[in-house]
PDB file of N, CA and C in Angstrom:
ATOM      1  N   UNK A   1      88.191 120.230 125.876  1.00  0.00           N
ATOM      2  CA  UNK A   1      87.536 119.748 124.697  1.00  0.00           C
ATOM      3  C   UNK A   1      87.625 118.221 124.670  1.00  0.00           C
ATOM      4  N   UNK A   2      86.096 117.460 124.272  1.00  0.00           N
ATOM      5  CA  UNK A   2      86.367 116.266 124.098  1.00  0.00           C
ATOM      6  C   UNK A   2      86.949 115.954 122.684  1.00  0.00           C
ATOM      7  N   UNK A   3      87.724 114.577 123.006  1.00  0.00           N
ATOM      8  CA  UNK A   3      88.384 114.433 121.383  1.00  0.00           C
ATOM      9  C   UNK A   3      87.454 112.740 121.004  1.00  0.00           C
ATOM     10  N   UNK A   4      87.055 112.714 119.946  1.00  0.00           N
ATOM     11  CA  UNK A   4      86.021 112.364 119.260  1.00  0.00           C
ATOM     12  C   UNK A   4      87.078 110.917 118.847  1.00  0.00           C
ATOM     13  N   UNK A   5      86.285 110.173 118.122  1.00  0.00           N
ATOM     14  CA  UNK A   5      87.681 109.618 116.884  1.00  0.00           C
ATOM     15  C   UNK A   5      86.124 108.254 116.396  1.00  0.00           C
ATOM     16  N   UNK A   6      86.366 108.715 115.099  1.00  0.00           N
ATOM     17  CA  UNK A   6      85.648 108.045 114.037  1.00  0.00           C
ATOM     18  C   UNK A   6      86.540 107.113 113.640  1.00  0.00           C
ATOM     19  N   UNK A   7      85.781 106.264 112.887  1.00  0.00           N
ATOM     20  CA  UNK A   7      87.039 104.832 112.358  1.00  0.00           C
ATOM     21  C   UNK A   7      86.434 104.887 110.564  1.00  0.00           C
ATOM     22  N   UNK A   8      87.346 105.058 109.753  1.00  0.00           N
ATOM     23  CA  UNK A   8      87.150 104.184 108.664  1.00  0.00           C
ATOM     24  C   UNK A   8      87.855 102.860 108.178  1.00  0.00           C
ATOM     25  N   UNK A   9      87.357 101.644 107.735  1.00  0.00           N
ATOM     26  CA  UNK A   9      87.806 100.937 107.609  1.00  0.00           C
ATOM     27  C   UNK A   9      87.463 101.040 105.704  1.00  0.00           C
ATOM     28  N   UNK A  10      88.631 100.226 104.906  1.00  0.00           N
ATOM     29  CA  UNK A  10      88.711 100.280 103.392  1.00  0.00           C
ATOM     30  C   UNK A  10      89.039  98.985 103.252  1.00  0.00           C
ATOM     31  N   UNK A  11      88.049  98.793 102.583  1.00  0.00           N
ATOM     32  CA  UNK A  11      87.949  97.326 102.252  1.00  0.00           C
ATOM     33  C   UNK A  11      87.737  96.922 100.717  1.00  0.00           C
ATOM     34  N   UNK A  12      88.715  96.196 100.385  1.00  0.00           N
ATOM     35  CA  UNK A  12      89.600  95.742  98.704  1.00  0.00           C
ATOM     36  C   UNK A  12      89.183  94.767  97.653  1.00  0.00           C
ATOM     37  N   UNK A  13      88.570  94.571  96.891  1.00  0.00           N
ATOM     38  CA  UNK A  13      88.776  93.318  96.041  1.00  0.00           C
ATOM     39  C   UNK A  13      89.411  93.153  94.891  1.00  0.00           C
ATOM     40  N   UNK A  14      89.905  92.589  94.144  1.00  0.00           N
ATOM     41  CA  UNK A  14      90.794  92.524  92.967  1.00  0.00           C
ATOM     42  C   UNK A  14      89.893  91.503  91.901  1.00  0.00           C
ATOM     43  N   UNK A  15      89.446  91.706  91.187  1.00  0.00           N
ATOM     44  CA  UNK A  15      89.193  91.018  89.856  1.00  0.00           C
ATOM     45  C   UNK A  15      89.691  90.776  88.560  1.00  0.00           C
ATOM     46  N   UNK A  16      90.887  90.264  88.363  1.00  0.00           N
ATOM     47  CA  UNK A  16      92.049  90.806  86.998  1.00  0.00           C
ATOM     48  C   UNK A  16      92.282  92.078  87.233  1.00  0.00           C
ATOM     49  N   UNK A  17      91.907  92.602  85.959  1.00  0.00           N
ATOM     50  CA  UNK A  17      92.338  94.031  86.300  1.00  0.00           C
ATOM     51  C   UNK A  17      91.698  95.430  86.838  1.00  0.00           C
ATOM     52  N   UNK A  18      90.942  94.549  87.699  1.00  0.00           N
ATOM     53  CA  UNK A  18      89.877  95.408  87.823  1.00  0.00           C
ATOM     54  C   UNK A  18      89.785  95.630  89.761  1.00  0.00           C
ATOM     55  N   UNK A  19      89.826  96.718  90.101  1.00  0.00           N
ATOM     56  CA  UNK A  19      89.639  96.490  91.576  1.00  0.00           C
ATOM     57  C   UNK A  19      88.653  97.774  92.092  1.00  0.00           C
ATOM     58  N   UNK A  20      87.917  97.005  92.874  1.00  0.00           N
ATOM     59  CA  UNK A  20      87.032  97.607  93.912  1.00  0.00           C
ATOM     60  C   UNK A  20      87.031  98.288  95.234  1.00  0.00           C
ATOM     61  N   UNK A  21      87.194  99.509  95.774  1.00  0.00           N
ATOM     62  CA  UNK A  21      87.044  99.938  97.499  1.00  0.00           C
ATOM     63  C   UNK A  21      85.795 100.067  97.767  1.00  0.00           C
ATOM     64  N   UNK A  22      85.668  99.848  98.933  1.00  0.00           N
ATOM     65  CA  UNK A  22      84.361 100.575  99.907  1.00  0.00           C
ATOM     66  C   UNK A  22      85.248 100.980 100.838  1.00  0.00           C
ATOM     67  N   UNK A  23      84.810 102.606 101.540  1.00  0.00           N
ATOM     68  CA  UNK A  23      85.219 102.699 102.579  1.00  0.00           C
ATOM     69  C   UNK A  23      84.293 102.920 103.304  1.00  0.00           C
ATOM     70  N   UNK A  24      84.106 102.291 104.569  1.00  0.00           N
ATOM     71  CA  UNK A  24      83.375 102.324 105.874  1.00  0.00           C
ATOM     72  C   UNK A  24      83.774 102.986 107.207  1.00  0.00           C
ATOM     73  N   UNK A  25      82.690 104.479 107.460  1.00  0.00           N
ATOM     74  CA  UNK A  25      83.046 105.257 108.311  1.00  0.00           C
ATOM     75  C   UNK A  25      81.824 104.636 109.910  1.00  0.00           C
ATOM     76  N   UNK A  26      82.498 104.595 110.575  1.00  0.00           N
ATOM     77  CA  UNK A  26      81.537 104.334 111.499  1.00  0.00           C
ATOM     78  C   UNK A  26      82.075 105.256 112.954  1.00  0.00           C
ATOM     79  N   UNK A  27      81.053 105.717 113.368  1.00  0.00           N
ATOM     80  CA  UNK A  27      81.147 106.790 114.563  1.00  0.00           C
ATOM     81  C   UNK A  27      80.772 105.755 116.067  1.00  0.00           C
ATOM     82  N   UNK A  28      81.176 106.646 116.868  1.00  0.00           N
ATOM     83  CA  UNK A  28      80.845 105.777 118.086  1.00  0.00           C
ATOM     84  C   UNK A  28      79.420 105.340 118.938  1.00  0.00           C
ATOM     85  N   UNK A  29      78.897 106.260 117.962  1.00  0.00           N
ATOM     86  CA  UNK A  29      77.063 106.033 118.317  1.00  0.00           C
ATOM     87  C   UNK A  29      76.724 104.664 117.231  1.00  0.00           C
ATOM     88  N   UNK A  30      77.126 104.453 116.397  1.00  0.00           N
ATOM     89  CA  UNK A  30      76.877 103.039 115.632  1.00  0.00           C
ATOM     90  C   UNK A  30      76.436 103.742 113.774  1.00  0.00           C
ATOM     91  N   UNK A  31      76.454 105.026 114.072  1.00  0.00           N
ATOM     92  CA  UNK A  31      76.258 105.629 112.167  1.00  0.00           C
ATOM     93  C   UNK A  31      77.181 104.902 111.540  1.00  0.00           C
ATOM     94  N   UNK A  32      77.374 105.097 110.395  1.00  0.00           N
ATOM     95  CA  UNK A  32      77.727 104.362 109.341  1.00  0.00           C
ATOM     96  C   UNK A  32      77.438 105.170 108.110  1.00  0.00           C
ATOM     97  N   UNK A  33      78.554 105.268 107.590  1.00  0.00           N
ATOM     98  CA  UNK A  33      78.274 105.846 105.833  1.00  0.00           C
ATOM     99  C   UNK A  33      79.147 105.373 105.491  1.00  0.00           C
ATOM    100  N   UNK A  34      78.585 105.068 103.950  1.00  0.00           N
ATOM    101  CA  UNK A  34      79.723 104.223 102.734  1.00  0.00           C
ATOM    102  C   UNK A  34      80.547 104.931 101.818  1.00  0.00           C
ATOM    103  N   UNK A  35      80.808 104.851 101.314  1.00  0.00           N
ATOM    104  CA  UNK A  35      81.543 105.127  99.918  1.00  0.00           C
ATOM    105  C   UNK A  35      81.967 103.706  98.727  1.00  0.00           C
ATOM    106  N   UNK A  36      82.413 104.189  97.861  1.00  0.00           N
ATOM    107  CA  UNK A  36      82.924 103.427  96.506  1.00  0.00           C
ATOM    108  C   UNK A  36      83.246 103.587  96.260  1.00  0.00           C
ATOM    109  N   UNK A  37      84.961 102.893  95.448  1.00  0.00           N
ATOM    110  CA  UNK A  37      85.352 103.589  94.068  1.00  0.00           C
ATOM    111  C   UNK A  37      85.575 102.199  93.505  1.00  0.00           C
ATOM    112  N   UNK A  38      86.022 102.520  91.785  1.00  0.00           N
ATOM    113  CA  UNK A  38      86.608 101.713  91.018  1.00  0.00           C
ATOM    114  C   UNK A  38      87.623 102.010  90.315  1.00  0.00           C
ATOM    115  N   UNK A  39      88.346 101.079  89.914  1.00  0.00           N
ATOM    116  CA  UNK A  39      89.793 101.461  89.550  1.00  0.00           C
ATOM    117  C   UNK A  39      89.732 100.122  88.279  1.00  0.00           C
ATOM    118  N   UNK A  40      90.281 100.297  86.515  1.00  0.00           N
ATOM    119  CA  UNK A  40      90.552  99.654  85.843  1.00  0.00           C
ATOM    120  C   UNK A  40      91.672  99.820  85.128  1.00  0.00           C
ATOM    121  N   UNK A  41      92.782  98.782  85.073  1.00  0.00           N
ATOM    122  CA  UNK A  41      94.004  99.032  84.037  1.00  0.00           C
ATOM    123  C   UNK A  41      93.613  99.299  82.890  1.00  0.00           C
ATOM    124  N   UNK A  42      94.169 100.118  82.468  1.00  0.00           N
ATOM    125  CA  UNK A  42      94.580 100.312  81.405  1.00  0.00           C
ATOM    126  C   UNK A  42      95.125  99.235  80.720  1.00  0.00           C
ATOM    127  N   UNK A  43      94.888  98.545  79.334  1.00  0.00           N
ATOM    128  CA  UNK A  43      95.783  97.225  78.809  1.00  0.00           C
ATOM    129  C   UNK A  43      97.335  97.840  78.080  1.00  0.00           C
ATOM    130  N   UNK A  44      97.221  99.032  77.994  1.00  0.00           N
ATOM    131  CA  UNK A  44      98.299  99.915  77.716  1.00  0.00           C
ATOM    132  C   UNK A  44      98.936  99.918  78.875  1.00  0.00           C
ATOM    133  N   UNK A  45      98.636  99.904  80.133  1.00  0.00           N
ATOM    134  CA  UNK A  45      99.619 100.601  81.114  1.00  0.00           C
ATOM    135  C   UNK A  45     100.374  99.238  82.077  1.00  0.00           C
ATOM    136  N   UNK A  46     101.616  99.328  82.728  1.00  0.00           N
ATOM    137  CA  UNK A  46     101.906  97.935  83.195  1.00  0.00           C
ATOM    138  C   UNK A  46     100.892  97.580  84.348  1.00  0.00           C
ATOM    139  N   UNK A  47     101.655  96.414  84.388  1.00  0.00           N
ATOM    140  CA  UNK A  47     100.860  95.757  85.834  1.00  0.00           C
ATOM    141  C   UNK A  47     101.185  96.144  87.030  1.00  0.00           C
ATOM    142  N   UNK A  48     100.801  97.102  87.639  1.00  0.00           N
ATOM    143  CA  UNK A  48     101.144  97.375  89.102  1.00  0.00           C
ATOM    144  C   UNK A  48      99.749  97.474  89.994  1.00  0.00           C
ATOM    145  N   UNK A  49      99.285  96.554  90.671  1.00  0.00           N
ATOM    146  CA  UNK A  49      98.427  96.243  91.454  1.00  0.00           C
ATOM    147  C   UNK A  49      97.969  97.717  91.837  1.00  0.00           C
ATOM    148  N   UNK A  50      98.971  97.900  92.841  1.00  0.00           N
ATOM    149  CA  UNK A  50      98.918  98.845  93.717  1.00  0.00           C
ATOM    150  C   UNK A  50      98.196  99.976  93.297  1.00  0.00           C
ATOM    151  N   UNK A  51      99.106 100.638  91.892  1.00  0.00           N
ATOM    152  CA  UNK A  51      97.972 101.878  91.683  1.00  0.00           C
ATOM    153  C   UNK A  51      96.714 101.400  91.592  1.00  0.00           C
ATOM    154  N   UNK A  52      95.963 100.505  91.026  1.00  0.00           N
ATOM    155  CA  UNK A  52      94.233  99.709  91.260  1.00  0.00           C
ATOM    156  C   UNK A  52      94.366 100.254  92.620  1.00  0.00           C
ATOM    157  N   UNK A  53      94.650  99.594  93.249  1.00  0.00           N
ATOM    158  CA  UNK A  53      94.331  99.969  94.920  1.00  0.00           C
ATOM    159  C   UNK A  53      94.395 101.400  95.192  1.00  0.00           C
ATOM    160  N   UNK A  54      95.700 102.200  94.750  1.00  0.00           N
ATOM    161  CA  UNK A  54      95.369 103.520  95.365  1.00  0.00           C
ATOM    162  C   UNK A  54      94.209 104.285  94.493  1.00  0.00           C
ATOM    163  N   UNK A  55      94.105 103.893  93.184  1.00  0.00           N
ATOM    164  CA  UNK A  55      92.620 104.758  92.530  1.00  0.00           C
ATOM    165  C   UNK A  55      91.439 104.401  93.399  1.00  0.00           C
ATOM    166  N   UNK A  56      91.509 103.095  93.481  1.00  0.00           N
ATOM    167  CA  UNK A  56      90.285 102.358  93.745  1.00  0.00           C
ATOM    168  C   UNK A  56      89.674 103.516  94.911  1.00  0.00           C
ATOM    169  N   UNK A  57      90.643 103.042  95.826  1.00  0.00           N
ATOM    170  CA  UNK A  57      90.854 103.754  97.184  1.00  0.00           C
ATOM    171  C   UNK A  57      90.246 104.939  97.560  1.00  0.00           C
ATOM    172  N   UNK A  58      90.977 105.736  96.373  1.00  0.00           N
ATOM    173  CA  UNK A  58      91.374 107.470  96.928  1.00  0.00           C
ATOM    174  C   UNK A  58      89.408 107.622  96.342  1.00  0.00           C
ATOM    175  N   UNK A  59      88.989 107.328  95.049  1.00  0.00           N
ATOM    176  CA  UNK A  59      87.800 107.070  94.920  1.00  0.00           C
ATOM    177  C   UNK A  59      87.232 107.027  95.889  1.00  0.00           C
ATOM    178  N   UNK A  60      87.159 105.618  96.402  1.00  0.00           N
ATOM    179  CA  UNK A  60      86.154 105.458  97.761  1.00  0.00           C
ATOM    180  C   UNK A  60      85.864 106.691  99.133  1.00  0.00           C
ATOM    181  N   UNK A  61      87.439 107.322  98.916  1.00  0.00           N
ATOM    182  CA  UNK A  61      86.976 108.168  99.867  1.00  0.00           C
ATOM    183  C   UNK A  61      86.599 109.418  99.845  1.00  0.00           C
ATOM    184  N   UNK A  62      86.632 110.220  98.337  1.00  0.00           N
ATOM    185  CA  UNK A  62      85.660 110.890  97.395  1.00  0.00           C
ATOM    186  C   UNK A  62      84.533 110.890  97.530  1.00  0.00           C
ATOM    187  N   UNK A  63      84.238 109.600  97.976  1.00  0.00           N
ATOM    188  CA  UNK A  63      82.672 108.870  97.624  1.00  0.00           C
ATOM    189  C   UNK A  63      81.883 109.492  98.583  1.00  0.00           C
ATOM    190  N   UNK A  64      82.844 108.814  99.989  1.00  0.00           N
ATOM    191  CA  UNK A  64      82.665 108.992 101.289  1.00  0.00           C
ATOM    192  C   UNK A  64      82.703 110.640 101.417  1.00  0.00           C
ATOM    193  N   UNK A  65      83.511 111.353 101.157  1.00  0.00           N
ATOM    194  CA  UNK A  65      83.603 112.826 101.665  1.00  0.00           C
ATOM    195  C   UNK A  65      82.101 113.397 101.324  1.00  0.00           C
ATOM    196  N   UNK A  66      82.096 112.950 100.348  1.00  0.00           N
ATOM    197  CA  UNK A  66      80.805 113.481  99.343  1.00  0.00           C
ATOM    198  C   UNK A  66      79.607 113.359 100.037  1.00  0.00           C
ATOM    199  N   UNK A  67      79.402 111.658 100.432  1.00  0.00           N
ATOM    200  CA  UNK A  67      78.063 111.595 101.724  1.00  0.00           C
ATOM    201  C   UNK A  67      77.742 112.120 102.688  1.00  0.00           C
ATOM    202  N   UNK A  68      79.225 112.550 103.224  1.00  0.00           N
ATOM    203  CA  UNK A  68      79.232 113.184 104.442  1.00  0.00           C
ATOM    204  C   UNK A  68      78.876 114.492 104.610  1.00  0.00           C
ATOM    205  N   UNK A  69      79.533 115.463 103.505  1.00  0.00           N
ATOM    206  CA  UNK A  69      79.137 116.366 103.092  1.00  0.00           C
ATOM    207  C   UNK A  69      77.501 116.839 102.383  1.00  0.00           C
ATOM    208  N   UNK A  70      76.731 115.431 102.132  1.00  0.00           N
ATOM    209  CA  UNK A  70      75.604 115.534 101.743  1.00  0.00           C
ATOM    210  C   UNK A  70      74.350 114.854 103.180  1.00  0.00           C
ATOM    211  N   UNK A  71      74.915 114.265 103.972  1.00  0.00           N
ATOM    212  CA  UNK A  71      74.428 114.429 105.230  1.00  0.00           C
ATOM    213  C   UNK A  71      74.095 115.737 105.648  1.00  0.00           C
ATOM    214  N   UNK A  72      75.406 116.496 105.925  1.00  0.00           N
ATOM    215  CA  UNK A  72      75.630 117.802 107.005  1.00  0.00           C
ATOM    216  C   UNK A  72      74.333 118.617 106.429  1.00  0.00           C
ATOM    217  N   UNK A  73      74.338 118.968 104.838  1.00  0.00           N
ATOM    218  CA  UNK A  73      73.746 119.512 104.349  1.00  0.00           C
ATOM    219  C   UNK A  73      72.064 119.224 104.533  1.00  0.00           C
ATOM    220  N   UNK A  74      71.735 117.814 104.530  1.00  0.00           N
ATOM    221  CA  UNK A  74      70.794 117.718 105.089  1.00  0.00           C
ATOM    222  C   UNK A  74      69.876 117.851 106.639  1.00  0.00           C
ATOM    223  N   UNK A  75      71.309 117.759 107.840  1.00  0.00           N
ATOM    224  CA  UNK A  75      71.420 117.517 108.485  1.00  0.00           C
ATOM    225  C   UNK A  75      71.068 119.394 109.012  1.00  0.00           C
ATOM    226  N   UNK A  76      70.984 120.032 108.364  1.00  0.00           N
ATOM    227  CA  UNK A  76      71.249 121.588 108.300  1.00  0.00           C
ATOM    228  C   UNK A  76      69.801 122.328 107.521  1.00  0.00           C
ATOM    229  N   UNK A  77      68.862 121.131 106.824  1.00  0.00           N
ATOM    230  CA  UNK A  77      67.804 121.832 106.629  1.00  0.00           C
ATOM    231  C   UNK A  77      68.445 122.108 104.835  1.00  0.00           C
ATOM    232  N   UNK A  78      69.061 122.175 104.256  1.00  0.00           N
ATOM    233  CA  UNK A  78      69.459 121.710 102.897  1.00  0.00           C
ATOM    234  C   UNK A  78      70.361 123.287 102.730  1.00  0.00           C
ATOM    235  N   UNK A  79      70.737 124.030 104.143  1.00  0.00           N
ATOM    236  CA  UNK A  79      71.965 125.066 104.127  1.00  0.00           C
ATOM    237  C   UNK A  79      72.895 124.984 103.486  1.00  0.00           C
ATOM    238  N   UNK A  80      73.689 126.132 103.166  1.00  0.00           N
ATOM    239  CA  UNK A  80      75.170 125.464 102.547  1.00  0.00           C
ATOM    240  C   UNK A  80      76.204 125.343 103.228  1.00  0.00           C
ATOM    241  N   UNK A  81      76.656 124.158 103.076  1.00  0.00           N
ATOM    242  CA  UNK A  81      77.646 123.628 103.557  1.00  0.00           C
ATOM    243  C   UNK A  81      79.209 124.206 103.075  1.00  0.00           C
ATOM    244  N   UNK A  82      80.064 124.638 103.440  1.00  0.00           N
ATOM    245  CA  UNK A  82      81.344 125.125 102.726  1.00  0.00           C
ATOM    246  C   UNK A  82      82.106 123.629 102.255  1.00  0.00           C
ATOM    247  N   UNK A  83      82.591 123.368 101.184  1.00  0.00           N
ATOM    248  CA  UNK A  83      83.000 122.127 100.763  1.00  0.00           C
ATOM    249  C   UNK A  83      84.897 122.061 101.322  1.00  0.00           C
ATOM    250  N   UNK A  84      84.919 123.221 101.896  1.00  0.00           N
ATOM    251  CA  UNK A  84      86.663 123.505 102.068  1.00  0.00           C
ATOM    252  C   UNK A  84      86.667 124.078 103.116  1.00  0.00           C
ATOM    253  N   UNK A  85      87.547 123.985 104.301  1.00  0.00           N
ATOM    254  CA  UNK A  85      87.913 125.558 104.934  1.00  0.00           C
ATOM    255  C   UNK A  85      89.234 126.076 104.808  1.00  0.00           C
ATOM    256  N   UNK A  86      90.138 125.222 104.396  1.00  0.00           N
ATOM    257  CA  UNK A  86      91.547 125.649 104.131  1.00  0.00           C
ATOM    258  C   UNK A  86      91.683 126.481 102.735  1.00  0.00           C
TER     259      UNK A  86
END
């Protein structure tokens, strides 16, 4: 069996309290699909960067699963796709 290997790269911005992901999947033929998320503090909740980043994040790659999963489906004639196999 050949073994494959896709790359995503996640890429960050911070605006006060406000932070942005994209994640970028790119295959070895040159495809490309995006994703997004956003992430905003709470003015109630403390300052910890990080969770921004991991919402932002885990979002983006929600985003991404989602395209991918809405590719296949197209990619299949508009079949159904199983959203799980585990």
């Amino acid at each position: 069996m050949e073994a494959k290997q896709w790359t995503v790269r996640i890429h960050l911005a911070e605006d006060g309290d406000d932070t942005s992901a994209r994640a970028v999947l790119t295959t070895p033929d040159g495809t490309r699909v995006e994703g997004a998320g956003h992430a905003r503090r709470n003015p109630a909740d403390p300052s910890l960067p990080e969770v921004g980043d991991e919402l932002a994040v885990s979002r983006a790659l929600a985003d991404l699963a989602g395209r991918l999963g809405a590719d296949a489906r197209h990619d299949l004639g508009d079949g159904p796709v199983p959203t799980r196999s585990w």
